[in-house]
Every structure is written in C-alpha cells, then in structure tokens.
Protein backbone atom coordinates (compact mmCIF):
# COMPACT_ATOMS: atom_id res chain seq x y z
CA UNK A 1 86.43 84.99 111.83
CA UNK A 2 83.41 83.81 109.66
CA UNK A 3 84.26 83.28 106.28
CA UNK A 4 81.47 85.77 105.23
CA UNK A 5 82.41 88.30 107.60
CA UNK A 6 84.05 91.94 106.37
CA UNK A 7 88.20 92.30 106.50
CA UNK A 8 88.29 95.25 107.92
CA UNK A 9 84.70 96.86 110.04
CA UNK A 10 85.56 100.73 111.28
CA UNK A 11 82.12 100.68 112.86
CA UNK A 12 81.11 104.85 114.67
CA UNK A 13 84.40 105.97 114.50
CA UNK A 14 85.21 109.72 115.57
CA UNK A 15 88.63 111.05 115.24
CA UNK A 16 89.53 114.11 117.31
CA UNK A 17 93.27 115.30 116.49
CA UNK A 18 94.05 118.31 118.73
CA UNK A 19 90.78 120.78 118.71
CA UNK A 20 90.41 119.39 115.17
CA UNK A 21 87.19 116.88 114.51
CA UNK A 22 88.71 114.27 111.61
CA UNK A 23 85.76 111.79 111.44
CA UNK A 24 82.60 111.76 113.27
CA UNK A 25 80.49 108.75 113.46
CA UNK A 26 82.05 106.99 110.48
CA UNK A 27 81.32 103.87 109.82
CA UNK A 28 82.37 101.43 106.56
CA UNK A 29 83.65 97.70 105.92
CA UNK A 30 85.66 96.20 103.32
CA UNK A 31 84.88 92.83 102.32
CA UNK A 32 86.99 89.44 101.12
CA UNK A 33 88.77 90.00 98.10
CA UNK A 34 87.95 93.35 97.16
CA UNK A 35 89.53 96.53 96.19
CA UNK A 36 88.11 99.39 98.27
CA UNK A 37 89.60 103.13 97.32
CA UNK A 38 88.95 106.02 99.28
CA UNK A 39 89.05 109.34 97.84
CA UNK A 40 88.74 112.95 99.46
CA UNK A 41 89.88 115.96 99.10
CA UNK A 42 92.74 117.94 101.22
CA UNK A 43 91.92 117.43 104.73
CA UNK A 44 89.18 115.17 104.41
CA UNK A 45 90.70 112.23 106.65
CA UNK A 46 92.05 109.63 104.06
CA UNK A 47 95.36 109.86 105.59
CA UNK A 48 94.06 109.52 109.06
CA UNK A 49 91.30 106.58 108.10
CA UNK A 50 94.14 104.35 106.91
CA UNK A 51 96.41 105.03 109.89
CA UNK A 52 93.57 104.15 111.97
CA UNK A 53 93.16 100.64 110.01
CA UNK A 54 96.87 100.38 110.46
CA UNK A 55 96.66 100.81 114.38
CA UNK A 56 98.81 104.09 114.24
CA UNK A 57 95.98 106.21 115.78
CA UNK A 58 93.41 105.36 118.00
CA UNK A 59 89.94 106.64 117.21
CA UNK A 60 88.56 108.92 119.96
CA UNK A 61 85.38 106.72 119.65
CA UNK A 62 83.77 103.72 118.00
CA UNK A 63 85.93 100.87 116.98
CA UNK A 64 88.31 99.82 114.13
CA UNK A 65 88.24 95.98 113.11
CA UNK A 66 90.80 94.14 111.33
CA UNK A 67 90.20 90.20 111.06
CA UNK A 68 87.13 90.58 113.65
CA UNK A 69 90.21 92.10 115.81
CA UNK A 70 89.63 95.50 117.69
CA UNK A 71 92.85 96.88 117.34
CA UNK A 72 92.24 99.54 120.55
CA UNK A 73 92.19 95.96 122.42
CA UNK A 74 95.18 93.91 121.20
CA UNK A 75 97.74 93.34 123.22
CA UNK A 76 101.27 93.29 122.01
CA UNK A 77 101.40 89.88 120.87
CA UNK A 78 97.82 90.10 119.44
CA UNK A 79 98.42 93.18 117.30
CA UNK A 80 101.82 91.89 116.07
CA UNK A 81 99.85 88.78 114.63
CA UNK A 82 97.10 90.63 112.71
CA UNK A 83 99.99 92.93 110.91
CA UNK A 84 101.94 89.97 109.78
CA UNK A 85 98.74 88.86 107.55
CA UNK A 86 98.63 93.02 106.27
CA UNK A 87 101.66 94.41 104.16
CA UNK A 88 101.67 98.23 103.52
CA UNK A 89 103.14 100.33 100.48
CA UNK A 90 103.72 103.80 101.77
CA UNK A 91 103.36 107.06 99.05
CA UNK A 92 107.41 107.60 98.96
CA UNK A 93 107.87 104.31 99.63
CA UNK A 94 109.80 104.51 102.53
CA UNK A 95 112.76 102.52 102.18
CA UNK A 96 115.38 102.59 104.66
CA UNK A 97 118.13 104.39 102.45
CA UNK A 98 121.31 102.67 104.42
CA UNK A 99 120.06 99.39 103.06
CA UNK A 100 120.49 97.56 99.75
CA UNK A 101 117.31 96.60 97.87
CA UNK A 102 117.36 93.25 98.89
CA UNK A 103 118.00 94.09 102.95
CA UNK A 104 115.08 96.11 102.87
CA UNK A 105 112.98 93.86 101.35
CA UNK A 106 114.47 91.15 103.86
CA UNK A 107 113.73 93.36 107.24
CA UNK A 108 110.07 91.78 108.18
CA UNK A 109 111.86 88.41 107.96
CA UNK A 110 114.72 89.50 109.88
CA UNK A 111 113.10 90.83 112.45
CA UNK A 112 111.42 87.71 113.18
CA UNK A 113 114.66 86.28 113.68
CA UNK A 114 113.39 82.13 113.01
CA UNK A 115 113.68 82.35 109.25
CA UNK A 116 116.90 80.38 107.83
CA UNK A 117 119.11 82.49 105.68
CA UNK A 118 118.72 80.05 102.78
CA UNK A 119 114.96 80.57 103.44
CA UNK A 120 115.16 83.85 103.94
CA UNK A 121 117.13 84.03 100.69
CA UNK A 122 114.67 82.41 98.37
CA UNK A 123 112.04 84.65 99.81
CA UNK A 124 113.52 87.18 99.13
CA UNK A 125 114.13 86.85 95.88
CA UNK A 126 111.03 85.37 94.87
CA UNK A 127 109.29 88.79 96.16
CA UNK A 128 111.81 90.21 94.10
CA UNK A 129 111.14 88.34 90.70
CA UNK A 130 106.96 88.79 91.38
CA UNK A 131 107.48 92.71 91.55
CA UNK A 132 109.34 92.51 88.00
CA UNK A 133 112.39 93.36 88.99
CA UNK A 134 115.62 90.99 88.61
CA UNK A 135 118.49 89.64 90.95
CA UNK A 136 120.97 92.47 89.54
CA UNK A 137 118.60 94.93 91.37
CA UNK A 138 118.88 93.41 95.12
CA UNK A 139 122.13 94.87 95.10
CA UNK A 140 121.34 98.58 94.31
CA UNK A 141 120.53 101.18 97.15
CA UNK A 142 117.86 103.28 96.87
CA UNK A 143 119.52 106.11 95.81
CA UNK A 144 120.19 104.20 92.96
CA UNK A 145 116.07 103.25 92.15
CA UNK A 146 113.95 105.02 89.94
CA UNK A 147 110.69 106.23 91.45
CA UNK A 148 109.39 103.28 89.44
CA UNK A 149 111.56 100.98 90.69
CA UNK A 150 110.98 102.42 94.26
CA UNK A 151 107.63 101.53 94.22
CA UNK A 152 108.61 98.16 92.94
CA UNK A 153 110.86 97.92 96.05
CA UNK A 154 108.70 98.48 98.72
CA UNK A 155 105.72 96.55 97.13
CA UNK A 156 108.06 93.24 97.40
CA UNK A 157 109.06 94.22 101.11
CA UNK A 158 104.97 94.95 102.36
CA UNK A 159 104.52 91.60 100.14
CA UNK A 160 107.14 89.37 102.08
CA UNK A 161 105.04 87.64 104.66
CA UNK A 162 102.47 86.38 102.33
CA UNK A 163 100.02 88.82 103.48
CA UNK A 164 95.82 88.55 102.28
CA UNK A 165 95.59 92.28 102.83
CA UNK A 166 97.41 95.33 101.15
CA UNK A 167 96.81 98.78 102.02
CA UNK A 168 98.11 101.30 99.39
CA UNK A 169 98.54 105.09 99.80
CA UNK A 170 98.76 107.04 96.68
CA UNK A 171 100.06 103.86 94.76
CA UNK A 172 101.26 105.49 91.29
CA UNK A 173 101.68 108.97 92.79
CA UNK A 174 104.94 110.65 91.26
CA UNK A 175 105.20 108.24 88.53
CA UNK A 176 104.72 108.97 84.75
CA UNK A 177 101.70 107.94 82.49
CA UNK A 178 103.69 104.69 81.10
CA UNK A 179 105.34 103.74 84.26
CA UNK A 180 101.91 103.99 86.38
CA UNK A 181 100.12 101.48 83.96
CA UNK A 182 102.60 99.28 84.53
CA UNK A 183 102.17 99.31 88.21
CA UNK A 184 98.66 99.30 88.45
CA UNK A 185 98.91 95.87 85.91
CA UNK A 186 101.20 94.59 88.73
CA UNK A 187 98.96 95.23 91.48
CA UNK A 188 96.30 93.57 89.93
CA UNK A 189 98.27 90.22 88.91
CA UNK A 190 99.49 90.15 92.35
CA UNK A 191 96.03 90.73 93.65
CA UNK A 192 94.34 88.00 91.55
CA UNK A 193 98.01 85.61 92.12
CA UNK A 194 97.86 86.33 96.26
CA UNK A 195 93.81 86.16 96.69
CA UNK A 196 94.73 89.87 98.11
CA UNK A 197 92.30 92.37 99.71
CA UNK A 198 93.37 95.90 98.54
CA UNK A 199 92.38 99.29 100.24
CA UNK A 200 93.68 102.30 98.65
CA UNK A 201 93.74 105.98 99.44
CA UNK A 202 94.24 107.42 95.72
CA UNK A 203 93.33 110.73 93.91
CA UNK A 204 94.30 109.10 90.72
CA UNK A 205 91.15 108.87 88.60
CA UNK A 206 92.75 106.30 86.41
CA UNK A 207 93.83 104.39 89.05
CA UNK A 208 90.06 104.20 89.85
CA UNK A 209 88.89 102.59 86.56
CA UNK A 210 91.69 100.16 86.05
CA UNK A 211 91.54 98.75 89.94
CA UNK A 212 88.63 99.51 92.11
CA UNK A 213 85.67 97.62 93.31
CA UNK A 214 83.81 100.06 95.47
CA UNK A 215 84.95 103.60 95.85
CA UNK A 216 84.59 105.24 99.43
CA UNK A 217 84.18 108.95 99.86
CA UNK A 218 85.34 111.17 102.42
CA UNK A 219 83.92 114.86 103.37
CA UNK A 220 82.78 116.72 105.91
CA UNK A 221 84.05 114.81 108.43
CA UNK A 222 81.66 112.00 107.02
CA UNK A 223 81.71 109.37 104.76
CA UNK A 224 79.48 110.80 102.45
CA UNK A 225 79.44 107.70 99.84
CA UNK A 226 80.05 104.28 99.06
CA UNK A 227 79.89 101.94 96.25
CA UNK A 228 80.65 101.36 92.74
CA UNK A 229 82.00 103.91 90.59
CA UNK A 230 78.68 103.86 88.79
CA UNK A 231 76.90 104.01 91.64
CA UNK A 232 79.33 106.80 93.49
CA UNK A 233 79.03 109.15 90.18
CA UNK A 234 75.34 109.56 90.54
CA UNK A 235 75.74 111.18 93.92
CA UNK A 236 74.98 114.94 93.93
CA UNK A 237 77.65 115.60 96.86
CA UNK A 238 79.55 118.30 95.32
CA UNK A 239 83.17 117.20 95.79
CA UNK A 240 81.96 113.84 93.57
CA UNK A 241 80.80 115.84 90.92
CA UNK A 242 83.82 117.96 90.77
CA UNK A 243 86.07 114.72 91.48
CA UNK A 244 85.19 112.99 88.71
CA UNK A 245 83.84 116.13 85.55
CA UNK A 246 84.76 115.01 82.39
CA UNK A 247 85.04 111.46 83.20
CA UNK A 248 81.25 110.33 84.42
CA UNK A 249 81.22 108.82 80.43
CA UNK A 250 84.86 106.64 81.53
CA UNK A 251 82.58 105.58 84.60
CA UNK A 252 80.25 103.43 82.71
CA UNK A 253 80.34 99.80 83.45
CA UNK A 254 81.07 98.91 79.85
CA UNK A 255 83.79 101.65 79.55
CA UNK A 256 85.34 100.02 82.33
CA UNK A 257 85.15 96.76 81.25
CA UNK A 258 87.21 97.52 77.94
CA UNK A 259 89.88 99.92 79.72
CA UNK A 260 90.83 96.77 82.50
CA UNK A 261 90.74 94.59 79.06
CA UNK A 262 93.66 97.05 77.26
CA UNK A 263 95.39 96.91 80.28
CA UNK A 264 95.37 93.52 80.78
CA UNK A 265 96.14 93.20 77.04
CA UNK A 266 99.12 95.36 77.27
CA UNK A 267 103.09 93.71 77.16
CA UNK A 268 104.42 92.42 80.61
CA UNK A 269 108.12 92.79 81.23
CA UNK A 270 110.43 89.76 81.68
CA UNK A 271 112.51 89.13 84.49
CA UNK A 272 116.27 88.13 84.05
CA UNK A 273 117.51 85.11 85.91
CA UNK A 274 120.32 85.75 88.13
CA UNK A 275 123.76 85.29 87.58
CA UNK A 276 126.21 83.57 88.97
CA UNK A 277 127.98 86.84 90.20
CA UNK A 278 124.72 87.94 92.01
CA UNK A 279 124.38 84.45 93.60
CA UNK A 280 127.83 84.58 95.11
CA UNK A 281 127.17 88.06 96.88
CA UNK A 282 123.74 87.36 97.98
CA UNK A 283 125.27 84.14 99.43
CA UNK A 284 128.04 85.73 101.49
C-alpha cells in the first residue's frame, strides 16, 4: 500500500439487509492518522458502515477497502492478517464475563498460540498499565468493573496486537460527564503514543470537539457530508442542523482549539506498580 494512499476506501457501496436499502452508492475514505467520526441518526447505517469495515457484512455492491485489501476477496488467511493490524472497542464492551480482566485482555494473544507466556505476560500488562489501570485490576472479573473501568478493559484487549487502526462504537456511551473526559484524554494519548488511525461511530457531541478530524454524516441512505466540523456545520441538511443547535458557536476552530487544550491540561491518573502478591498469581 502507498504510503499516501487512504486506510480504509468504501468506494459505491449499497447495503441491502432483508427488503431494507441501508446504503446506496456510498462512497468515503479515511486517511493515515486521522480521526474520522460518523454520526447519524436512528437507522441511518452507522452500525452497519462499521460492520462492513470490520468484514461482518458484505455490501450488496461496491467494495470496502482496508489496507488497499478488498475484504469481499480475502481469503481466510488474508483477512486474518489485515484484522491483526485493526483492534475494535465494542459499545458494552463485550468482555467475555467467565474471564478475569487480564484473560480477556490476553485472548488475541492466546489464540495465536506462538506467544511465550512470559511474553504474553508482559504484554499483557503493559496494555494494562497504558489504559490506566493497575496490576491489582487483572485479577477482577467483569462483574466486578465499573462501566469506566469496562471500557478501560476492552480498550487494552482491541489494543494488544499493536494495532495502527482503532474502530470505536459509541466510545464514552453510558459513562458520566467526569469519567468520559477521562476516556476521551486516553484515547487521544494512545492515539498520538500508537501513531493510531481512529474511526468512530459516536452521537456524543463532546466527543466530537475533543477528538475528531473530519466528521462523516449519514442519512437517507447517503452520506450526505464530510469534513471538518466547521465545514460539516455549514451544511443545510436538516439532521446537521438539528445535530449540532446550540453548539455551531463550540464548532469554531478557535473554540476547539482551547477545549482539546483544557483537556489536555486536565490531571492524568497514576498507575500503581504491582505487587509482589499480584506477580505470584499472574505467574502461576
């Protein structure tokens, strides 16, 4: 793949689930580095547009890219290498709640089966110490996890293989004003840290103004703009308008610039080392 060329080209796409018509002729790119969001309202496809980058659905025309690979034309071995370079964070989360904290995190290792367990150890931890959580934590089940900490979870597990592209869905949905902040702050350090590519699907306007590079936006079937969020607010499309009232001031390049600054400027939690007593049961 050039090193100019986009991430992730969904070039004509039409979706057809059932007798319903999801997308028709859609066509969009993310590019190296940035974070792309795509917002919509209910029904508009975001859901179905980022299981379609994952490989989940096939389009019922047009193509979906990842890496300059057409997913509808990977075979087993192909596909399998383009989603070891993408990790995934899921809106629940999705951990597997039979497994501690630090097996789930450990799975896409595991089921590679030609990682060491020292390795595989260290890994795993180190995951665990970037997502601000400490060693104490690896042995909790989820059950245990707040929704923050959830989150926190099953960012370090779609973060385990080192991957350079990170799709999000609904990323600080369920979580309180404080606790959100927080995550977004880690998203971006990790982002800037890992040289990440981000895609989104968020309704989260402040999500929007503390992350995003270009904003996608579904409706209609159509993807009815694209861009920055100063450029996307200046669209007349009626969804946009009601999307973002009362914030077009917030979307102002210099209003943007200070709010990212605050964040940025705001406390960062330290991480505990681990024990000895964590080491031991890690180790066995």
């Amino acid at each position: 793949m050039a090193a100019d060329a986009p991430v992730i080209e969904v070039q004509q796409v039409t979706t057809v689930l059932g007798r319903a018509v999801i997308h028709c002729d859609l066509s969009l790119h993310v590019r190296s580095g940035e974070v792309l969001a795509i917002i919509g309202g209910s029904g508009s496809g975001k859901t179905t547009l980022l299981r379609l980058m994952l490989g989940l659905l096939q389009p019922s025309a047009g193509t979906v890219r990842i890496f300059g690979q057409a997913l509808s034309d990977s075979d087993v071995n192909a596909l399998a290498e383009v989603r070891n370079r993408w990790g995934v964070l899921f809106q629940q989360g999705a951990l597997f709640s039979a497994l501690s904290v630090f097996d789930n995190i450990a799975l896409p290792l595991r089921e590679l089966k030609a990682v060491p367990k020292r390795l595989l150890n260290d890994l795993v931890m180190l995951k665990l110490h970037q997502v601000g959580l400490n060693a104490a934590d690896a042995l909790k089940m989820p059950a245990e996890l707040s929704g923050g900490m959830i989150k926190r979870v099953a960012l370090a597990r779609a973060l385990i293989m080192d991957p350079t592209l990170l799709f999000l869905d609904e990323p600080t949905a369920g979580l309180d004003p404080a606790s959100s902040k927080r995550f977004v702050n880690l998203i971006e350090d990790l982002r800037s840290e890992m040289k990440l590519t981000v895609v989104m699907v968020t309704h989260d306007v402040d999500t929007l103004f503390a992350l995003v590079d270009r904003v996608a936006v579904l409706a209609e079937r159509h993807l009815v703009a694209i861009g920055s969020l100063q450029e996307v607010v200046r669209q007349p499309h009626p969804f946009i308008q009601e999307f973002f009232l009362g914030h077009l001031d917030e979307c102002a390049e210099d209003h943007i610039r200070k709010y990212r600054a605050s964040l940025r400027s705001s406390p960062r939690a330290t991480v505990p080392e681990m024990g000895p007593k964590q080491a031991r049961i890690l180790e066995e």
